[in-house]
N, C-alpha and C. Protein backbone atom coordinates (compact mmCIF):
# COMPACT_ATOMS: atom_id res chain seq x y z
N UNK A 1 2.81 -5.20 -16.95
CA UNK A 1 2.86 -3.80 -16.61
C UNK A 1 2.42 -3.61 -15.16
N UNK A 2 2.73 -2.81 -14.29
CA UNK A 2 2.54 -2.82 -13.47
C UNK A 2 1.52 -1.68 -13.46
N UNK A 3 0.26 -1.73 -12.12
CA UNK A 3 -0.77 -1.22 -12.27
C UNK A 3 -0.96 -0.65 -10.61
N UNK A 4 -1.34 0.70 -10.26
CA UNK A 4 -2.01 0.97 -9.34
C UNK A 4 -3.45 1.45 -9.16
N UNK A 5 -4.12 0.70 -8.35
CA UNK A 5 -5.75 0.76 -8.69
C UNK A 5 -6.15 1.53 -7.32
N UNK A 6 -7.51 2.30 -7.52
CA UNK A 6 -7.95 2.36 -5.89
C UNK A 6 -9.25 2.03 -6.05
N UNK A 7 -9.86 1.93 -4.70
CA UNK A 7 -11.05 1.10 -4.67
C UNK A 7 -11.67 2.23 -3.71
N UNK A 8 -12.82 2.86 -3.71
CA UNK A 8 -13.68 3.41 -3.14
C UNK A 8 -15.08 3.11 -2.79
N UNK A 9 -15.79 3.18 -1.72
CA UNK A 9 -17.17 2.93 -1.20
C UNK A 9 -17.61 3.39 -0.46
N UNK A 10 -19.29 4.67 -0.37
CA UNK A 10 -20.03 4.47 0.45
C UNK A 10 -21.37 4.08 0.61
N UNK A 11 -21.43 3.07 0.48
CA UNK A 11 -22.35 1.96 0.82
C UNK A 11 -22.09 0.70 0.41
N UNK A 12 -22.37 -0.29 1.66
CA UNK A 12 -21.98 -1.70 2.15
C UNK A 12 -20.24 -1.36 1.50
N UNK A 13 -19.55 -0.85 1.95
CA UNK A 13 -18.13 -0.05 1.66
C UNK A 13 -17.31 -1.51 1.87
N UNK A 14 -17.44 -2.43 3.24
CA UNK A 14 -16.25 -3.40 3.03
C UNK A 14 -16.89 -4.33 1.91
N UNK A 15 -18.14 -4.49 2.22
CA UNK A 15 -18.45 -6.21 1.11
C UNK A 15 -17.82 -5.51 -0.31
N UNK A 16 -18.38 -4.65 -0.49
CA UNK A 16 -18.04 -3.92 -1.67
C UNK A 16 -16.84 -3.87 -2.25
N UNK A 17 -15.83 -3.96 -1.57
CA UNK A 17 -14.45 -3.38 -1.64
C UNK A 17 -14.28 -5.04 -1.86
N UNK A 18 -14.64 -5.86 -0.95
CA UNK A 18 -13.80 -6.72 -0.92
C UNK A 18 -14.07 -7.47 -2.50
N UNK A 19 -15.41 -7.87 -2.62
CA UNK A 19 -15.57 -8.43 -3.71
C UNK A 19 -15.30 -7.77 -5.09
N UNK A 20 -14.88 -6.46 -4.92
CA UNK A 20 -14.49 -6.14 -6.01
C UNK A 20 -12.30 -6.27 -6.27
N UNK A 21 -12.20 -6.65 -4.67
CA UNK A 21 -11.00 -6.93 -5.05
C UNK A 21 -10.77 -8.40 -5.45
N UNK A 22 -11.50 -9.52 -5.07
CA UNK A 22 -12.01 -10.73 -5.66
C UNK A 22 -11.55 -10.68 -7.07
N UNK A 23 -12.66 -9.90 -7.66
CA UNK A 23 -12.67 -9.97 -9.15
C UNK A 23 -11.96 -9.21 -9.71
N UNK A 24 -11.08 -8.00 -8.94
CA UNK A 24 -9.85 -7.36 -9.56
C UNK A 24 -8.86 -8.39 -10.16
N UNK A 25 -8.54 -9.60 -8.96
CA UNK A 25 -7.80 -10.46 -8.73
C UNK A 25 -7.11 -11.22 -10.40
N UNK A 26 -8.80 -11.23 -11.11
CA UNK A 26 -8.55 -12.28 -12.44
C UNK A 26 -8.23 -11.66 -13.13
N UNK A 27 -8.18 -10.21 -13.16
CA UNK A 27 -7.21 -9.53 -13.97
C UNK A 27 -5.67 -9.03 -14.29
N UNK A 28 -5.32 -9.88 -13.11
CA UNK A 28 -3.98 -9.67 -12.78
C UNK A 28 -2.91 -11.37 -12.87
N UNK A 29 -2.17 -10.70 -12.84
CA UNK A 29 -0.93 -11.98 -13.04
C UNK A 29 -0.63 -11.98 -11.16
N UNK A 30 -0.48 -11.18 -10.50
CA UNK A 30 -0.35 -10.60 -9.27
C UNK A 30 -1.05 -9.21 -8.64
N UNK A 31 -1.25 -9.53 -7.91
CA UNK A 31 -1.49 -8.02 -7.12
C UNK A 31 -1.97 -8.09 -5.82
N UNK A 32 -1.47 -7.13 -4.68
CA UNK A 32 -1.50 -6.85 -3.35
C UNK A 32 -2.55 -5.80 -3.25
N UNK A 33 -3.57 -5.84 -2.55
CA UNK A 33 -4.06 -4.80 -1.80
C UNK A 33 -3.81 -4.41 -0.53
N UNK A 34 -3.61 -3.16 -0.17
CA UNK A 34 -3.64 -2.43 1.12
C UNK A 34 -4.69 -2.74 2.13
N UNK A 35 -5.17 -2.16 3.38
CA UNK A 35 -6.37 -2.50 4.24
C UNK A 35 -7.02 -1.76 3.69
N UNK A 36 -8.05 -1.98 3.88
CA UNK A 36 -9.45 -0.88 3.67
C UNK A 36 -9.58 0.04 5.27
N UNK A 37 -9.68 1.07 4.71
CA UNK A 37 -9.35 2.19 5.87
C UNK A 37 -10.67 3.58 5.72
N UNK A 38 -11.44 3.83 6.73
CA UNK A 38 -11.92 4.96 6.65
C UNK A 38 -11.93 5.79 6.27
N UNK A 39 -12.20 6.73 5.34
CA UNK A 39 -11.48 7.96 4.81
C UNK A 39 -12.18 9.31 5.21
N UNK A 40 -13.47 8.94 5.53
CA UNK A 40 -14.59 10.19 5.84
C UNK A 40 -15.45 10.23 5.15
N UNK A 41 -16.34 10.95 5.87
CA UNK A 41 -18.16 11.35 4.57
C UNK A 41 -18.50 9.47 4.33
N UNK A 42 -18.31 9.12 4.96
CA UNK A 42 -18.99 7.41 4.63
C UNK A 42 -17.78 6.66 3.85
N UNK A 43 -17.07 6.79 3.39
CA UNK A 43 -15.93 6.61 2.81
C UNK A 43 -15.29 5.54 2.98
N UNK A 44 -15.22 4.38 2.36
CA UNK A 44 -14.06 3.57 2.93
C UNK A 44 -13.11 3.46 1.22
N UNK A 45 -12.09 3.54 1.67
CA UNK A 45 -11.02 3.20 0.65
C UNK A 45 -9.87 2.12 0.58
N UNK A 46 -9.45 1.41 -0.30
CA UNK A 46 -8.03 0.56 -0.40
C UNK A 46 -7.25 0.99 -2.02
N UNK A 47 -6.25 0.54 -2.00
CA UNK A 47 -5.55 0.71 -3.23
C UNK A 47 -4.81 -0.65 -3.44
N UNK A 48 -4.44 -1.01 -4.67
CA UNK A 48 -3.57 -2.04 -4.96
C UNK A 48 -2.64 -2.00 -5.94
N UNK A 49 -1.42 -2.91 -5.91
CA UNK A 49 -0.57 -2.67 -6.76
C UNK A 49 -0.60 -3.71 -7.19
N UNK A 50 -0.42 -4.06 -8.92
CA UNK A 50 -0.32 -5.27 -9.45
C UNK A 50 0.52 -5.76 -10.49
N UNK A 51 0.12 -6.82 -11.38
CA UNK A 51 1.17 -6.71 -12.67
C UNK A 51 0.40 -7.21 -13.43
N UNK A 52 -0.12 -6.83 -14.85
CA UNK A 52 -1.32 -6.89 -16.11
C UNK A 52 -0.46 -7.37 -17.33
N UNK A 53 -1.16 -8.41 -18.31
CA UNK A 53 -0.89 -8.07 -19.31
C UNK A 53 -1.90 -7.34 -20.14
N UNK A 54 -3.07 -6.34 -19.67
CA UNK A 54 -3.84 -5.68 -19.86
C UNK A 54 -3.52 -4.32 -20.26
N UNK A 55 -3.91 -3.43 -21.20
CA UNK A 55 -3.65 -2.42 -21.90
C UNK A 55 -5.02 -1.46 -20.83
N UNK A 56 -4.16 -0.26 -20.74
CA UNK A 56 -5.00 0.47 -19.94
C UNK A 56 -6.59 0.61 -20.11
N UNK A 57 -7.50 1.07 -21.57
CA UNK A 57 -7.91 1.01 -22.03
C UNK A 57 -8.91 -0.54 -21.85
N UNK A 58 -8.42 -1.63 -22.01
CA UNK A 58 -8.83 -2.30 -21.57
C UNK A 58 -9.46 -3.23 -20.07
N UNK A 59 -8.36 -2.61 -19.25
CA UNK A 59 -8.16 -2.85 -17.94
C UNK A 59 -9.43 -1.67 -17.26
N UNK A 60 -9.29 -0.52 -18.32
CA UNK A 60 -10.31 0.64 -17.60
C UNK A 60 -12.14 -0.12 -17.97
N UNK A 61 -12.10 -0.47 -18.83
CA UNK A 61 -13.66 -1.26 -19.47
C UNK A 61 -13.83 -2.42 -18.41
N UNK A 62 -12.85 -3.42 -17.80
CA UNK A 62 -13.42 -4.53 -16.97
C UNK A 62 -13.40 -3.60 -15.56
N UNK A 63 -13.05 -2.75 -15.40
CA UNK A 63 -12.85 -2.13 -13.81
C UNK A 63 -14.51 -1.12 -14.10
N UNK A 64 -15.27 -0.72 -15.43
CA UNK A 64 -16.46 0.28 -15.58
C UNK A 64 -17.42 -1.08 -15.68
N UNK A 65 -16.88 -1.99 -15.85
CA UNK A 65 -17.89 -3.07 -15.81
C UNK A 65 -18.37 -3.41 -14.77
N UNK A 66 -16.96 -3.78 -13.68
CA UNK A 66 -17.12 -4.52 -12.13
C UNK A 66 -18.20 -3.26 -11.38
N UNK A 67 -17.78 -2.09 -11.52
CA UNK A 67 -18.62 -0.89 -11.04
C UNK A 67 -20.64 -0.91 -11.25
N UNK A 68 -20.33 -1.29 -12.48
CA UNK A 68 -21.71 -1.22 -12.88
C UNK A 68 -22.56 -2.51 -12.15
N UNK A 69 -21.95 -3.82 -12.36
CA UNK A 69 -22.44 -4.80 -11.82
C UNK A 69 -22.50 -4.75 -10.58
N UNK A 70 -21.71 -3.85 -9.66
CA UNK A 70 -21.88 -4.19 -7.95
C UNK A 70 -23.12 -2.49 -8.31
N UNK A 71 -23.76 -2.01 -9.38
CA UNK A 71 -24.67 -1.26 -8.98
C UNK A 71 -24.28 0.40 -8.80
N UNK A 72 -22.74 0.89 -9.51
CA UNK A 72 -22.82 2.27 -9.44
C UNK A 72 -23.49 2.41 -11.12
N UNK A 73 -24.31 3.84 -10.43
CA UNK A 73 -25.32 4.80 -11.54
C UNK A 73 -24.66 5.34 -11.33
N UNK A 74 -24.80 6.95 -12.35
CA UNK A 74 -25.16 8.08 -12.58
C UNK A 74 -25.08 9.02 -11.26
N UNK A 75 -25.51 8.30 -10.49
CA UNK A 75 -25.80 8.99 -9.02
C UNK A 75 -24.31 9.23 -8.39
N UNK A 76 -24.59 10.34 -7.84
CA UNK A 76 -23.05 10.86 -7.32
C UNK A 76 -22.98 10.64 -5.94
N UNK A 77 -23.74 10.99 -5.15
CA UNK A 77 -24.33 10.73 -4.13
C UNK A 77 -24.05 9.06 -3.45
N UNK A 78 -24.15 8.54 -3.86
CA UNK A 78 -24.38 6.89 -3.67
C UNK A 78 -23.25 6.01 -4.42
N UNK A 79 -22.29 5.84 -4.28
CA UNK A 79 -20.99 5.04 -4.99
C UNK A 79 -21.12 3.47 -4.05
N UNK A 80 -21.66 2.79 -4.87
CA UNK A 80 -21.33 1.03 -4.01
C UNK A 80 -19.85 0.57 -4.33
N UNK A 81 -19.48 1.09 -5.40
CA UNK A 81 -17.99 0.77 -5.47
C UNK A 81 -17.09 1.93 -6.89
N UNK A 82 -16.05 2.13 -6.52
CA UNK A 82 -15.25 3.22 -7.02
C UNK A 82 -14.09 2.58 -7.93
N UNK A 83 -13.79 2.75 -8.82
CA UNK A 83 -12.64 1.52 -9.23
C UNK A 83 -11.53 2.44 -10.50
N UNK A 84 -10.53 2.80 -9.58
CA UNK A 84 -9.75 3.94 -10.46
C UNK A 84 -8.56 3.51 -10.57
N UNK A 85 -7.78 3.35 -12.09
CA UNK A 85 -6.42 3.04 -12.13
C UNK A 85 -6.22 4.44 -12.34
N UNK A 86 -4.96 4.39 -11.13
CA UNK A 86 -4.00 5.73 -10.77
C UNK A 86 -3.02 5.73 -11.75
N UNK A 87 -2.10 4.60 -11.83
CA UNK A 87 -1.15 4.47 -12.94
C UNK A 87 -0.88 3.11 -13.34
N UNK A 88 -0.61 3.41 -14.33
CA UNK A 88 0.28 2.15 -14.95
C UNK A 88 1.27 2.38 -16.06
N UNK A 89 2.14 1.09 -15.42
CA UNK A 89 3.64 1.22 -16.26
C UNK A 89 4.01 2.73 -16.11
N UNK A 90 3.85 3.88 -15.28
CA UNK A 90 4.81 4.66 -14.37
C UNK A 90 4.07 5.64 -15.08
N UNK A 91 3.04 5.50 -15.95
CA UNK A 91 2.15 6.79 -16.17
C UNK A 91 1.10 7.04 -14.98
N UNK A 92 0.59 8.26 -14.70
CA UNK A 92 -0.21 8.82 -13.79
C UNK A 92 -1.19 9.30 -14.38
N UNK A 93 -2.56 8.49 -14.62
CA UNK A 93 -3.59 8.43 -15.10
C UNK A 93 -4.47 9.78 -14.38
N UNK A 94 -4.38 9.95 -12.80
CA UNK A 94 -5.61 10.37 -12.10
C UNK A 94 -3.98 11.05 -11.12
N UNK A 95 -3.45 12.02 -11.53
CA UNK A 95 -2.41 12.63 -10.20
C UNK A 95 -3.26 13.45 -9.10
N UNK A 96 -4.21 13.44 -9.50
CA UNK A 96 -5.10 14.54 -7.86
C UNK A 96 -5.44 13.11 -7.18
N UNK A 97 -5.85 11.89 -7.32
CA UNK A 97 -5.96 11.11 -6.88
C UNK A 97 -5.01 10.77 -6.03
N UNK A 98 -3.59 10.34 -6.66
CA UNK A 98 -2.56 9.86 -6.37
C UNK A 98 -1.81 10.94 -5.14
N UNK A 99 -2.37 11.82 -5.28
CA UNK A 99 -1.93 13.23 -4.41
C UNK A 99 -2.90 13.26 -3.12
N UNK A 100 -4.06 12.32 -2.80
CA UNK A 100 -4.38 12.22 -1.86
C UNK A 100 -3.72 11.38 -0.98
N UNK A 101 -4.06 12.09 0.52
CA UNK A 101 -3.42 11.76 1.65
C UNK A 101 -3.92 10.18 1.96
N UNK A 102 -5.35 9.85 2.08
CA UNK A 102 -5.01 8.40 1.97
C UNK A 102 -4.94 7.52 1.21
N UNK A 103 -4.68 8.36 -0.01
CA UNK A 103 -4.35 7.01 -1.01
C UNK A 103 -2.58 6.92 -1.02
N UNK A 104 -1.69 7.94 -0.48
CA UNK A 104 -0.33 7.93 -0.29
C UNK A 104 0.13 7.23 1.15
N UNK A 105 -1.07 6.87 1.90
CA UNK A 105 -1.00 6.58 3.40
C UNK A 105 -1.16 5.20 2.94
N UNK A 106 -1.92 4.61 2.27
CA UNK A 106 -2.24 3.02 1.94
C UNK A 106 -1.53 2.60 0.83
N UNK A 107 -1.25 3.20 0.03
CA UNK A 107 0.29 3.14 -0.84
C UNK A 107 1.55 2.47 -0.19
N UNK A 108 1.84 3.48 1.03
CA UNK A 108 2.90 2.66 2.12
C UNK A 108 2.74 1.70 2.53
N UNK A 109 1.32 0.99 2.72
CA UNK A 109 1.33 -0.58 3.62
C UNK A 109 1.90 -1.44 2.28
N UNK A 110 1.67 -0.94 0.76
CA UNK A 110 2.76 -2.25 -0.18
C UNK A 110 3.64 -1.64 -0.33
N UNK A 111 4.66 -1.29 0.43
CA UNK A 111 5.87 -0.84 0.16
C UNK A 111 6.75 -1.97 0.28
């Protein structure tokens, strides 16, 4: 199935990003990430596109896992890492997401 993920951080935003795209990695049969790009308010963001034999549901529990282990709480304020499937298999999980400007701007670098 094919999967679009985004990755959010503000604080340590690239290590963050990166190692969580690391371990995105073993969940996938394939998948490309975009650059990690500034977004504002401390913000750094990437998105990726991939291919799962993972059921959303499932794919959403190892992505609330990777979150917890790089250290997001409760706290709203403080995100060490953000980890949102937008869609998969051509459903649109999060469309206000998908409707942001840089997640449609880093969308285009896997075109």
């Amino acid at each position: 199935m094919k999967v679009i993920v985004s990755l959010g951080s503000n604080k340590n935003q690239i290590e963050n990003i990166e190692i969580a795209e690391k371990e995105l990695k073993t969940f996938f049969s394939a998948i490309r990430f975009s650059t990690t790009q500034y977004t504002g308010d401390g913000y750094y963001n990437a998105v990726g596109v991939g291919e799962t034999a993972l059921s959303y549901d499932e794919l959403r529990l190892h992505a609330k896992s990777l979150e917890k282990r790089l250290g997001r709480t409760d706290d709203r304020e403080t995100i060490p890492i953000d980890v949102d499937i937008l869609e998969q298999n051509g459903h649109c999980h999060k469309p206000e997401d998908m409707a942001r400007e840089y997640n449609i701007i880093l969308l285009k670098e896997l075109e």
